[in-house]
N, C-alpha and C. Protein backbone atom coordinates (compact mmCIF):
# COMPACT_ATOMS: atom_id res chain seq x y z
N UNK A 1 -10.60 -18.71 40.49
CA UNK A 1 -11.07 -19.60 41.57
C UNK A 1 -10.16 -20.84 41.63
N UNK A 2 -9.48 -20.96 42.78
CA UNK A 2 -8.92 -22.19 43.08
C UNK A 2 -9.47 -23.17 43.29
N UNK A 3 -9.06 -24.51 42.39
CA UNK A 3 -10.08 -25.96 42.37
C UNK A 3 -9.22 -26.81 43.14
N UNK A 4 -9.97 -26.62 44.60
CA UNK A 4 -9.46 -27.51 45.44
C UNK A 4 -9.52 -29.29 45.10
N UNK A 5 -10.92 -28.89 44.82
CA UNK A 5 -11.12 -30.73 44.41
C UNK A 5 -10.18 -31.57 43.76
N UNK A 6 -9.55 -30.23 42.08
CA UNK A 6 -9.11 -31.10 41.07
C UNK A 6 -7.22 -31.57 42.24
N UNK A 7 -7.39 -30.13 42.66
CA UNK A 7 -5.61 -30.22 43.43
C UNK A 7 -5.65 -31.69 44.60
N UNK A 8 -6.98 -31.87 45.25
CA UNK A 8 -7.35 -33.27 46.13
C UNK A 8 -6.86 -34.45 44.88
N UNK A 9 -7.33 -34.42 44.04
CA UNK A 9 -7.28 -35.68 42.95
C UNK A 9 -5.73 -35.45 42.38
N UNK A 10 -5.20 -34.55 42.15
CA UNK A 10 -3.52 -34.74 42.05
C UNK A 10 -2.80 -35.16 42.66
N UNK A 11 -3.39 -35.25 44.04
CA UNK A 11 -2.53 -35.56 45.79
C UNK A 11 -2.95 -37.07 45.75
N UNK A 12 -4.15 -37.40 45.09
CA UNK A 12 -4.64 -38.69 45.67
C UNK A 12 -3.66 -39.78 44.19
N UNK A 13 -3.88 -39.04 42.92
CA UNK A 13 -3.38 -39.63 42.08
C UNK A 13 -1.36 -40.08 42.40
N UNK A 14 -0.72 -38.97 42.64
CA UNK A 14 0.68 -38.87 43.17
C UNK A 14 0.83 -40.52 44.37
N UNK A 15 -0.15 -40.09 45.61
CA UNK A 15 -0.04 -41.48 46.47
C UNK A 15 -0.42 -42.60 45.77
N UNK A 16 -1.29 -42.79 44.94
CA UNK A 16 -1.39 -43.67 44.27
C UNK A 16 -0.06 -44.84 43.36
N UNK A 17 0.13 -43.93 43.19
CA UNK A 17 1.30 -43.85 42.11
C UNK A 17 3.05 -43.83 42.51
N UNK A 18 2.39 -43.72 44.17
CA UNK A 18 4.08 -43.52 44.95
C UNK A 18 5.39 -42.44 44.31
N UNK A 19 4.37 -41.63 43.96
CA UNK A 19 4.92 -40.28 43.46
C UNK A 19 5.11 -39.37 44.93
N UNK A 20 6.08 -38.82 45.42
CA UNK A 20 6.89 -38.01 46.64
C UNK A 20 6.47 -37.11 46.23
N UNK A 21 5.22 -36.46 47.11
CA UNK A 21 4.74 -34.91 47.35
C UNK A 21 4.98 -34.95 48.77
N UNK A 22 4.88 -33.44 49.21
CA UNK A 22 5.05 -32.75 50.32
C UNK A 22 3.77 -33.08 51.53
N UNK A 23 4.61 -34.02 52.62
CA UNK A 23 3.26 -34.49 53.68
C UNK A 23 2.83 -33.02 53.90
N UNK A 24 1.59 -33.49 54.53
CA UNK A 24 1.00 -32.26 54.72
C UNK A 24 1.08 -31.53 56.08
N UNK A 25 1.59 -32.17 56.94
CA UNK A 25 2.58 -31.11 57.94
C UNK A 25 3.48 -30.21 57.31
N UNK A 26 4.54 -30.56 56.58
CA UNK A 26 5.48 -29.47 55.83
C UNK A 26 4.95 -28.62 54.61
N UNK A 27 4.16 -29.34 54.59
CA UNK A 27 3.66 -28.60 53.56
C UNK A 27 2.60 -27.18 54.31
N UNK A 28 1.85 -27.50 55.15
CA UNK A 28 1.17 -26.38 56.31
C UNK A 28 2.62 -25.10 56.63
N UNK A 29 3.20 -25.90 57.02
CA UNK A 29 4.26 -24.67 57.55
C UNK A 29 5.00 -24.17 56.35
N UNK A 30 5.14 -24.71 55.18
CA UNK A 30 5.85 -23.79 54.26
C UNK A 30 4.77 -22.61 53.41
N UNK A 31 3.24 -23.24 53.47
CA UNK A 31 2.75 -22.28 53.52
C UNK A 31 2.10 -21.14 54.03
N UNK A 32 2.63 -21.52 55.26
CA UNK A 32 2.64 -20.56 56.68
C UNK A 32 3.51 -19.00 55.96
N UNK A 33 4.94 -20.10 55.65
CA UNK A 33 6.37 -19.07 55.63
C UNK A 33 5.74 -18.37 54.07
N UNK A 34 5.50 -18.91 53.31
CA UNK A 34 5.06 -18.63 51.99
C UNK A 34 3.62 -17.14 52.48
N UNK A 35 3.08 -16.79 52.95
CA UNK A 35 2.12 -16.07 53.73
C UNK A 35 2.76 -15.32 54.12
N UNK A 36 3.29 -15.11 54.82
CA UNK A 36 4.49 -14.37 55.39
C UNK A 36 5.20 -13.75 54.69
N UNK A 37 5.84 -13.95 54.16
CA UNK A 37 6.80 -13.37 52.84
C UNK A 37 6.20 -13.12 51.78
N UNK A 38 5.19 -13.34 51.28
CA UNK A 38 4.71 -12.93 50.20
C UNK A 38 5.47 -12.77 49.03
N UNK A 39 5.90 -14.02 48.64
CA UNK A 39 7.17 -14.06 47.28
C UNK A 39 6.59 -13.30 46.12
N UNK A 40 7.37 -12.81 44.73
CA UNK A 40 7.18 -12.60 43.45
C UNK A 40 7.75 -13.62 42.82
N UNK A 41 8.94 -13.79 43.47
CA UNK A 41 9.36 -15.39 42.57
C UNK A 41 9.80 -16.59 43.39
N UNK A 42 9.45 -17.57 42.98
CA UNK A 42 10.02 -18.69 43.33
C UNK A 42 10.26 -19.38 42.49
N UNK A 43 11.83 -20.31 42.92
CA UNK A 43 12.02 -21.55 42.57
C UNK A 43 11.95 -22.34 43.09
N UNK A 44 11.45 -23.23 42.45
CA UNK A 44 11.41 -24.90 43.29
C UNK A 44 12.43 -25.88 42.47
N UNK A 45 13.30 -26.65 43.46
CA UNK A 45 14.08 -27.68 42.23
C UNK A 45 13.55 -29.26 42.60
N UNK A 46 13.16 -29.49 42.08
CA UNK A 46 12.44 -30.99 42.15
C UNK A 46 10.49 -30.54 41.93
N UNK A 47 10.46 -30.90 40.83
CA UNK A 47 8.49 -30.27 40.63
C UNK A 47 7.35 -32.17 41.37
N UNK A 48 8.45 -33.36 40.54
CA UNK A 48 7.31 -34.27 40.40
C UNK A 48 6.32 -34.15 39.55
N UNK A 49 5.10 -33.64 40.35
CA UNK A 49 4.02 -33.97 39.59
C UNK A 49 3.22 -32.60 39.77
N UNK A 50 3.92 -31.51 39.81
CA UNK A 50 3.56 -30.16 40.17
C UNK A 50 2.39 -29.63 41.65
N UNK A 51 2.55 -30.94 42.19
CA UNK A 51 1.31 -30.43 43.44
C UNK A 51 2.12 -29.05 44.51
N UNK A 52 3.07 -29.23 44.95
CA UNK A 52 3.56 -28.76 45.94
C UNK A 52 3.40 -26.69 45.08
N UNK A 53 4.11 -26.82 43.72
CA UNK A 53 3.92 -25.81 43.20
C UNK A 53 2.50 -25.01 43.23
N UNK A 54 1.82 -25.88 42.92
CA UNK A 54 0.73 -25.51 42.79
C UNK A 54 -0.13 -24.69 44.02
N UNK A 55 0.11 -25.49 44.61
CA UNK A 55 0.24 -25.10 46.52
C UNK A 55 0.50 -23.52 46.24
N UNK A 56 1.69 -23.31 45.90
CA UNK A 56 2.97 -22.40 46.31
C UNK A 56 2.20 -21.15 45.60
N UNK A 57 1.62 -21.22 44.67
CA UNK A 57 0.63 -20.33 43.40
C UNK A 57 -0.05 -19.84 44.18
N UNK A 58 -0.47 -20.21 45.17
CA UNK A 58 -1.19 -19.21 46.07
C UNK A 58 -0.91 -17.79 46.63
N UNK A 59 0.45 -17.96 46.59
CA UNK A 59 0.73 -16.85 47.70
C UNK A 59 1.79 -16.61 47.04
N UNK A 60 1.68 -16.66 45.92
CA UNK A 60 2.35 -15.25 45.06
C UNK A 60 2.50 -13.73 45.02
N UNK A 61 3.15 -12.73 44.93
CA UNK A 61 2.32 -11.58 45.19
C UNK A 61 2.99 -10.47 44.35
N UNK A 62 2.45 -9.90 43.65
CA UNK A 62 2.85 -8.84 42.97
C UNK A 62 2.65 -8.88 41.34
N UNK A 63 3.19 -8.27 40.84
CA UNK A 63 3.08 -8.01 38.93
C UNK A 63 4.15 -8.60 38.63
N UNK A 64 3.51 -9.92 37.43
CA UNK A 64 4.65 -10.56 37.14
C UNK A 64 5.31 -12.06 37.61
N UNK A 65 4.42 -12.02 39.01
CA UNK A 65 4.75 -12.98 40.04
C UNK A 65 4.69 -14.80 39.44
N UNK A 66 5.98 -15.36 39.64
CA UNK A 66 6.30 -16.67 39.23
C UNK A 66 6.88 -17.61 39.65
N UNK A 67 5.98 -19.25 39.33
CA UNK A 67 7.08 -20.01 40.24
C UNK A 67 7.92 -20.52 38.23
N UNK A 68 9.19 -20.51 38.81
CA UNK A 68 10.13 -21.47 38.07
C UNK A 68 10.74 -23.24 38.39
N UNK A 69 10.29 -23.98 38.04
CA UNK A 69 10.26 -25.40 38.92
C UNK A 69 11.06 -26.35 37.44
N UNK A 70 11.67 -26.74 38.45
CA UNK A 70 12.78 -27.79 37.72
C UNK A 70 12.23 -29.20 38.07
N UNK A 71 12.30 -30.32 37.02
CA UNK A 71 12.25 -31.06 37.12
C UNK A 71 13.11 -32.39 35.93
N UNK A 72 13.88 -33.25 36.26
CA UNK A 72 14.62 -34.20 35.68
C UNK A 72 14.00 -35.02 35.17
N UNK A 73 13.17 -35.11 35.44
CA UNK A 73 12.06 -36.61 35.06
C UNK A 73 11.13 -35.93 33.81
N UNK A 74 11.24 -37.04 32.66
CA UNK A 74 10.34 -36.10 31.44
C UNK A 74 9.01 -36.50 31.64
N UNK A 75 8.88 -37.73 32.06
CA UNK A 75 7.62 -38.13 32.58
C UNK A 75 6.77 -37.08 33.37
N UNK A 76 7.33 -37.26 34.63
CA UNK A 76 6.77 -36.22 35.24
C UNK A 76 7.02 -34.94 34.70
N UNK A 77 7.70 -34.03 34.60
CA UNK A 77 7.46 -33.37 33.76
C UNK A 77 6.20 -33.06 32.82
N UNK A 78 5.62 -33.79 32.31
CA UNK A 78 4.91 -34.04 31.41
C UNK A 78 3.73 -33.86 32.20
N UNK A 79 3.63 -34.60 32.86
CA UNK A 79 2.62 -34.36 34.15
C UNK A 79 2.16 -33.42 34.89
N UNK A 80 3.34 -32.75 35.76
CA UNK A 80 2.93 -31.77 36.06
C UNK A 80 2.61 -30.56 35.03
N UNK A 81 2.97 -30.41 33.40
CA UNK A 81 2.28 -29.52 33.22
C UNK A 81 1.18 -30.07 32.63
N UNK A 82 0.64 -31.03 32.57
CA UNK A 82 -0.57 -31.21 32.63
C UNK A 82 -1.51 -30.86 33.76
N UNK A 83 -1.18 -30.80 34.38
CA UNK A 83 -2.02 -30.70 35.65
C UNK A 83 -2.20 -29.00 36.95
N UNK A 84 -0.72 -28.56 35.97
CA UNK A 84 -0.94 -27.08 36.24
C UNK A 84 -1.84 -26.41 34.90
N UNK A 85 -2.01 -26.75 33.80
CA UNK A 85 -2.76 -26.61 32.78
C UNK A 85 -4.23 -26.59 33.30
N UNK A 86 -4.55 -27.73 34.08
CA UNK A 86 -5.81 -28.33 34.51
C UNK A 86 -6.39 -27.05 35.35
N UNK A 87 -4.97 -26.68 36.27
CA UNK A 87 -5.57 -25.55 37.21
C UNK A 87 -5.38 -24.10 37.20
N UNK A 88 -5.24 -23.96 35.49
CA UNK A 88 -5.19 -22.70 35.06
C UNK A 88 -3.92 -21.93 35.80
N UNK A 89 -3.06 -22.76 35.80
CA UNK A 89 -2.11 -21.67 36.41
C UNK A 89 -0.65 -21.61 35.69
N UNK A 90 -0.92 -22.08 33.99
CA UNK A 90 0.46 -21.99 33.37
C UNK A 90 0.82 -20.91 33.08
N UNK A 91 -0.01 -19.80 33.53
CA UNK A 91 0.72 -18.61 32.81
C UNK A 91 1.75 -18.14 34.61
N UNK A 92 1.23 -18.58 35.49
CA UNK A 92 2.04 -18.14 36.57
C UNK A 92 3.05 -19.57 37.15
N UNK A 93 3.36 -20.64 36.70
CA UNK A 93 4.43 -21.81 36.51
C UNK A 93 4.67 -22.19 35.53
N UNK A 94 6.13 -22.12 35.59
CA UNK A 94 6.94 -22.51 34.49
C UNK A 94 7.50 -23.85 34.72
N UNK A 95 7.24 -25.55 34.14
CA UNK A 95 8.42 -25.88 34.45
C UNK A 95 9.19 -26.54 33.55
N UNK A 96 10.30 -26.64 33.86
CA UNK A 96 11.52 -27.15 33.14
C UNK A 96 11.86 -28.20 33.49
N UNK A 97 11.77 -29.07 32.11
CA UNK A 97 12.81 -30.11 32.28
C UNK A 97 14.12 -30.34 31.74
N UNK A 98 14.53 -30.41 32.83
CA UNK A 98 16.36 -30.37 32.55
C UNK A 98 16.92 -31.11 34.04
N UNK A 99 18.22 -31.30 34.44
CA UNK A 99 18.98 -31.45 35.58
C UNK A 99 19.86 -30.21 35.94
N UNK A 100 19.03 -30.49 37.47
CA UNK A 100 19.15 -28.73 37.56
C UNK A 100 20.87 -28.63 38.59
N UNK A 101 21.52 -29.52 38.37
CA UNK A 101 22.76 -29.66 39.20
C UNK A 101 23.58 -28.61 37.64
N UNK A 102 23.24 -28.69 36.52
CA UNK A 102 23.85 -27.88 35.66
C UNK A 102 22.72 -27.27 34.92
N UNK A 103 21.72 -26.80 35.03
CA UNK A 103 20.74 -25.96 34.66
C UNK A 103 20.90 -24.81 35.44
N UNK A 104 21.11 -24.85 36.64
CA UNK A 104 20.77 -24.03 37.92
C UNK A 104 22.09 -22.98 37.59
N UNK A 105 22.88 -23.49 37.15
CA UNK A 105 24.52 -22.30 36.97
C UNK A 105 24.12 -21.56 35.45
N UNK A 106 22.96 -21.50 35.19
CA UNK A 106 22.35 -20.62 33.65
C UNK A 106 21.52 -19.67 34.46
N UNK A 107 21.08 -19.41 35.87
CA UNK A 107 20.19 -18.56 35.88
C UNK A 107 20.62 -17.78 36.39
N UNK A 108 20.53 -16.53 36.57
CA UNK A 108 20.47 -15.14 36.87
C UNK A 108 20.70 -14.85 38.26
N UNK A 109 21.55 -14.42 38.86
CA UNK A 109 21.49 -13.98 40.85
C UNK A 109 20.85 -13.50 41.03
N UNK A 110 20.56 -13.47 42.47
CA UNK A 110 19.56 -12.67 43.64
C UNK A 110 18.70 -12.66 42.66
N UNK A 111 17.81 -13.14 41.83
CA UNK A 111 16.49 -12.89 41.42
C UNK A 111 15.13 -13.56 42.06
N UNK A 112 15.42 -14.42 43.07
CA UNK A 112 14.21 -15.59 43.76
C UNK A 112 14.34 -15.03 45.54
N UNK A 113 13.08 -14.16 45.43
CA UNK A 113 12.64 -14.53 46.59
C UNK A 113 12.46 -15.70 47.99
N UNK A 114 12.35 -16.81 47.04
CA UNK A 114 12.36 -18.02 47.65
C UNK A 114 12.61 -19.73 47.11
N UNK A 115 13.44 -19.78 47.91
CA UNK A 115 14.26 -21.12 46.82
C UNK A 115 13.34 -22.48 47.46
N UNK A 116 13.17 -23.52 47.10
CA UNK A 116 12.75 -24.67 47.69
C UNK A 116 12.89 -26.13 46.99
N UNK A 117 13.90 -26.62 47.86
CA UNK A 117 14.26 -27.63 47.46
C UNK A 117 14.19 -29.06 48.04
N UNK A 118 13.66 -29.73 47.19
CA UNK A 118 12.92 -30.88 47.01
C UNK A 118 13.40 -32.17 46.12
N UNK A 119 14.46 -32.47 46.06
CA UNK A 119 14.95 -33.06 44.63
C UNK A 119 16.27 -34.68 45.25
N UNK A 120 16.84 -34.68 44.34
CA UNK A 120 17.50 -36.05 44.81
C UNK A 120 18.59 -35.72 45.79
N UNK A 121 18.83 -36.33 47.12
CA UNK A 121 19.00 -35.78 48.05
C UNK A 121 20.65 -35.91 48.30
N UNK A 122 21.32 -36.90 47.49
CA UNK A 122 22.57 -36.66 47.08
C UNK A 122 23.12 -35.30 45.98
N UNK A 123 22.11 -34.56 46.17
CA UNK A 123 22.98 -33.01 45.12
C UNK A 123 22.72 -31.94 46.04
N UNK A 124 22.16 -31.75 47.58
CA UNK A 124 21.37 -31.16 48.36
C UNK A 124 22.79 -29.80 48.53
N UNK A 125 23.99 -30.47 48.31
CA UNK A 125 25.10 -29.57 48.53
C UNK A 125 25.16 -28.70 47.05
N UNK A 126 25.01 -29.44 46.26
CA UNK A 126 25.21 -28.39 44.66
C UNK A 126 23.78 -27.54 44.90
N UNK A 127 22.67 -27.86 45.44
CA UNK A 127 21.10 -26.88 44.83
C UNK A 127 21.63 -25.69 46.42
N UNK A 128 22.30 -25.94 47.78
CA UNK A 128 22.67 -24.80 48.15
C UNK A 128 23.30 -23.99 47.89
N UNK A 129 24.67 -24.06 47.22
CA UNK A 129 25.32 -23.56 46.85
C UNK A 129 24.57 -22.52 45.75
N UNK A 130 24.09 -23.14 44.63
CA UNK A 130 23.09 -22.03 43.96
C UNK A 130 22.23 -21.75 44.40
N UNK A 131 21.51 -22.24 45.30
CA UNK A 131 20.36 -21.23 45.94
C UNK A 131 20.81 -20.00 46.63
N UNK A 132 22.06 -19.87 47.21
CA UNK A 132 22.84 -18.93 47.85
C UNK A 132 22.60 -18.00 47.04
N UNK A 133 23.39 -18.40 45.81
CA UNK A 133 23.69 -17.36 44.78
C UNK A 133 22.86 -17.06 43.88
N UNK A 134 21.63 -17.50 43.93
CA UNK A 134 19.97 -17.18 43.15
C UNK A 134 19.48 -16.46 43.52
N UNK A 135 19.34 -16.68 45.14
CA UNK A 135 18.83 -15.66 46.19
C UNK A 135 18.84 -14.10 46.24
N UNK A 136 17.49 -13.64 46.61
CA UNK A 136 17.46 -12.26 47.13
C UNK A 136 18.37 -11.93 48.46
N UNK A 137 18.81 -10.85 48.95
CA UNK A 137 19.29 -11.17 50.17
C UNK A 137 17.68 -10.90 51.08
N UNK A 138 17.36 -11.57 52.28
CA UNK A 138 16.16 -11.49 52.72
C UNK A 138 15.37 -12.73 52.24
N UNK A 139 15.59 -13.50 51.05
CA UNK A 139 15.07 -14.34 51.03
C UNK A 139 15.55 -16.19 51.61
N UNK A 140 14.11 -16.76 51.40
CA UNK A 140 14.19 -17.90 52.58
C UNK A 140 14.73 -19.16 51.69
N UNK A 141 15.30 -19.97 52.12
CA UNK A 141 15.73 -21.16 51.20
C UNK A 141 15.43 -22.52 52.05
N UNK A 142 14.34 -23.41 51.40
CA UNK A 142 13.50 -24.28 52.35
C UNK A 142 13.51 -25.88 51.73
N UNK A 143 14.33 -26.53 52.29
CA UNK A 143 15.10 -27.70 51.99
C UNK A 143 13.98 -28.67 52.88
N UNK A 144 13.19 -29.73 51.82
CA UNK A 144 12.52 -30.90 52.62
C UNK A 144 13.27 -32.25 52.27
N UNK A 145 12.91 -32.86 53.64
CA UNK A 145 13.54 -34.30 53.58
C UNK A 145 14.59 -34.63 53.84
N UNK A 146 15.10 -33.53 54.67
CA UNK A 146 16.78 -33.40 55.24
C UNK A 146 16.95 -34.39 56.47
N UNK A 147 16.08 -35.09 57.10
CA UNK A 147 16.45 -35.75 57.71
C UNK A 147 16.05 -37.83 57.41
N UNK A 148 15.64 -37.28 55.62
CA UNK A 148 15.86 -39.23 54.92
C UNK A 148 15.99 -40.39 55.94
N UNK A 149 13.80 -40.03 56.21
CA UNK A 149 13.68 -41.20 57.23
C UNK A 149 14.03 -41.42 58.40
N UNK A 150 14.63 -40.00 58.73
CA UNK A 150 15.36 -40.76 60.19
C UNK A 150 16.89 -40.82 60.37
N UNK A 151 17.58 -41.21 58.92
CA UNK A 151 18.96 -41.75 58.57
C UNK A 151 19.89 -40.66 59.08
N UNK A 152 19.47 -38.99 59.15
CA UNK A 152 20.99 -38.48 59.44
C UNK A 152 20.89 -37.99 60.41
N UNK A 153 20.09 -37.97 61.72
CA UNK A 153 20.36 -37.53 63.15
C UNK A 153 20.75 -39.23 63.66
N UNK A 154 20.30 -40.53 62.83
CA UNK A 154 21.00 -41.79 63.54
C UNK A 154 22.19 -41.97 63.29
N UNK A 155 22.91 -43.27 63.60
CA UNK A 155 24.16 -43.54 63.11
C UNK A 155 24.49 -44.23 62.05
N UNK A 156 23.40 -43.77 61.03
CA UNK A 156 23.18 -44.62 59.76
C UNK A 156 24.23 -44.56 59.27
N UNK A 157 24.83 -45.84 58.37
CA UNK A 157 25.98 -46.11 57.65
C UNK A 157 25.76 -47.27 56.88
N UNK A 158 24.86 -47.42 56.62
CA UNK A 158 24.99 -48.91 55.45
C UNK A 158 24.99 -48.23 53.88
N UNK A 159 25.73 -49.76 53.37
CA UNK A 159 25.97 -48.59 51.90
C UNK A 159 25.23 -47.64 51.07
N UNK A 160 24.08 -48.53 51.00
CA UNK A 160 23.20 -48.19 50.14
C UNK A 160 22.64 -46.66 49.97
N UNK A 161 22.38 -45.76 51.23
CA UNK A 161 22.02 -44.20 51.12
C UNK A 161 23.12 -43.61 51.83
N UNK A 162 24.67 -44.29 51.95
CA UNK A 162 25.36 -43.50 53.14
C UNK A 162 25.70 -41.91 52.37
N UNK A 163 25.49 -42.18 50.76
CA UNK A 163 26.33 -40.68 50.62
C UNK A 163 25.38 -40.17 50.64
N UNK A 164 24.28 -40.21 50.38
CA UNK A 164 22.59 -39.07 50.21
C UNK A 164 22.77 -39.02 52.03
N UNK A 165 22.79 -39.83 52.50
CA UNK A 165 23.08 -40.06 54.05
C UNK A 165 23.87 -38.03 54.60
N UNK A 166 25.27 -38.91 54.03
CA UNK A 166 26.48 -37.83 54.59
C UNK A 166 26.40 -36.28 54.01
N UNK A 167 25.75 -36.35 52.80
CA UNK A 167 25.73 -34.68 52.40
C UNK A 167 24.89 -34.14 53.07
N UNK A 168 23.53 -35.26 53.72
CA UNK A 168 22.62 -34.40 54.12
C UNK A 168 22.74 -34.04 55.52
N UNK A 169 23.70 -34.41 56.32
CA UNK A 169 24.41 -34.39 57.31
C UNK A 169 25.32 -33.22 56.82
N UNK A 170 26.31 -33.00 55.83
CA UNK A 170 27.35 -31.85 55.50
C UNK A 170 26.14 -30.42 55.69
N UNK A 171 24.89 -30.72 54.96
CA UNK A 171 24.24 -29.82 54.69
C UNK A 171 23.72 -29.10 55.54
N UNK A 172 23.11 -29.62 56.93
CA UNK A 172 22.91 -29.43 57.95
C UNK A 172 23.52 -28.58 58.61
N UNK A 173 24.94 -28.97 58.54
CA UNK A 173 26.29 -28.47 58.83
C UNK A 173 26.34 -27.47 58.47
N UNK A 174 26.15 -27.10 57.06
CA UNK A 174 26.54 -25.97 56.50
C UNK A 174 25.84 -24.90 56.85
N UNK A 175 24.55 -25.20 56.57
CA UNK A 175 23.35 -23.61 57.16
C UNK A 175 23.85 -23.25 58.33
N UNK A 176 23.99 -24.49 59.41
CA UNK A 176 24.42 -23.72 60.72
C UNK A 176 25.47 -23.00 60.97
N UNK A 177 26.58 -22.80 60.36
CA UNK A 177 27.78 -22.88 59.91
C UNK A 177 27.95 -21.30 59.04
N UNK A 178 27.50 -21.75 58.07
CA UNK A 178 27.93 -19.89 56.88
C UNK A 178 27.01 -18.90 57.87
N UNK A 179 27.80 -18.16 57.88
CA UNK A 179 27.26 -16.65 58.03
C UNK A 179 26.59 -16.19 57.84
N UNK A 180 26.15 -16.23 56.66
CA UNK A 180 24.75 -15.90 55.65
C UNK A 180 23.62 -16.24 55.72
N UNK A 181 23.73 -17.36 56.57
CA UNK A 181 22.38 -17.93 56.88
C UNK A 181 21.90 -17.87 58.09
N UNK A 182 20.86 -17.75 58.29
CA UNK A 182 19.87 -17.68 59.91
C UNK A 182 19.44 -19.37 59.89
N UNK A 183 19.41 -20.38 60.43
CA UNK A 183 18.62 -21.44 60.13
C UNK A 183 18.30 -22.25 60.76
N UNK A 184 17.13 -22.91 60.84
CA UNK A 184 16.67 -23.73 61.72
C UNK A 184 15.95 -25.03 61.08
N UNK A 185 16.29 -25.97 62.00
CA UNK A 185 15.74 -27.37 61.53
C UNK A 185 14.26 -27.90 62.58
N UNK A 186 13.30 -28.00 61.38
CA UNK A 186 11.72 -28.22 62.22
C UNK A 186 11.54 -30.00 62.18
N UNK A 187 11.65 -30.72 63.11
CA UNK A 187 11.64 -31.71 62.93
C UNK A 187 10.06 -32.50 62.83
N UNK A 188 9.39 -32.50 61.94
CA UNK A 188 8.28 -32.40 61.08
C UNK A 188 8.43 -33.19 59.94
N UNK A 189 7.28 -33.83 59.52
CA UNK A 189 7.69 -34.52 58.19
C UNK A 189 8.80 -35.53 58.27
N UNK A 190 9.44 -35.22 57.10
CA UNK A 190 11.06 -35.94 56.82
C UNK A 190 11.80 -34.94 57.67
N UNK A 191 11.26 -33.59 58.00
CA UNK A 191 12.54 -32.86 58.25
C UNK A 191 12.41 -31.72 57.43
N UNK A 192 12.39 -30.14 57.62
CA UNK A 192 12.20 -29.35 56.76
C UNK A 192 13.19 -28.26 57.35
N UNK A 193 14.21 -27.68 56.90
CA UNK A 193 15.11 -26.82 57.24
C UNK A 193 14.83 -25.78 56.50
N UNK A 194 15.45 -24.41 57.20
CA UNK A 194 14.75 -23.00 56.57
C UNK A 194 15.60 -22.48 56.87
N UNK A 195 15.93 -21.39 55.99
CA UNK A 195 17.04 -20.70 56.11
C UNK A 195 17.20 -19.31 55.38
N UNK A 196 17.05 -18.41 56.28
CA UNK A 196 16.91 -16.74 56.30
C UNK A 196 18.19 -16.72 55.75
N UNK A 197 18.17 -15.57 54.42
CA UNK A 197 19.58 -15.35 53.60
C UNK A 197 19.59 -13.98 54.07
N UNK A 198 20.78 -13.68 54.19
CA UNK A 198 21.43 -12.32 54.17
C UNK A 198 22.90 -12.28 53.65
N UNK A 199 23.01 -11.93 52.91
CA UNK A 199 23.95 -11.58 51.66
C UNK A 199 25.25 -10.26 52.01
């Protein structure tokens, strides 16, 4: 039985705390796409405080079925598996703490159904590049916060976010761009881009 309540009090604790979970517009439509596809595995790179995962535990499907979630922060870290503990779901999330800009080149190809990335938005070019190559062919790779506030469809340029700014602008670029990808940008949320792999 899924404990909605305790997953309400993780969402409320996170805003509290100005901890970055998934608004709940993007978060509706990724578990739209998540329904749809019916993953066995996922990765997520950026966990926080494990809500979004937790989410994602739903619509798992098959023998075996797992999310793998990266996270840099030991704090959080710490947190979220506390709190996937809480909701009985450590035997189906794993997460790791490590930095997944060189964690991510240790795992295995085409083994993830579905990649989703969530994490510091200056590496958005290193977590595609391995999500490419993580990927099932057929599977979806679902990038939030690609449009940081607003900053990369404007003519933002002040110093302070111009390079998280410009990759996420390269990145944009890129889905539309490789071959391999089907992709579309839902302008929702921060911004949630999706992108059909074919290999």
């Amino acid at each position: 039985m899924f404990n909605e309540e305790l997953l309400g009090n993780i969402k409320e604790e996170a805003l509290k705390n100005h901890v970055p979970i998934l608004q709940d517009e993007s978060l509706d439509l990724i578990l739209m796409i998540l329904n749809i596809k019916k993953p066995n595995k996922i990765l997520e790179i950026g966990t926080a405080v494990g809500y979004s995962a937790i989410h994602f535990s739903k619509y798992l499907d098959g023998e075996n079925a797992k999310i793998k979630t990266i996270e840099i922060n030991e704090n959080s870290s710490k947190i979220a598996i506390e709190n996937i503990k809480a909701m009985g779901l450590e035997e189906k999330i794993e997460v790791v703490n490590a930095d997944a800009t060189t964690y991510l080149e240790t795992l295995e190809e085409n083994t993830y159904d579905v990649v989703f990335i969530d994490a510091a938005k200056g590496q958005y070019l290193i977590f595609l590049k391995e999500a490419i190559r993580l990927i099932k062919s057929g599977g979806i790779i679902i990038a939030d916060n690609v449009l940081f506030k607003g900053r990369v469809l404007s003519d933002y340029n002040e110093h302070k976010h111009r390079t998280a700014t410009n990759r996420l602008r390269t990145y944009l670029k890129l889905i539309q761009e490789d071959e391999r990808l089907n992709s579309t940008l839902v302008k929702i949320g921060d911004g949630v881009a999706i992108s059909i792999v074919n290999k």
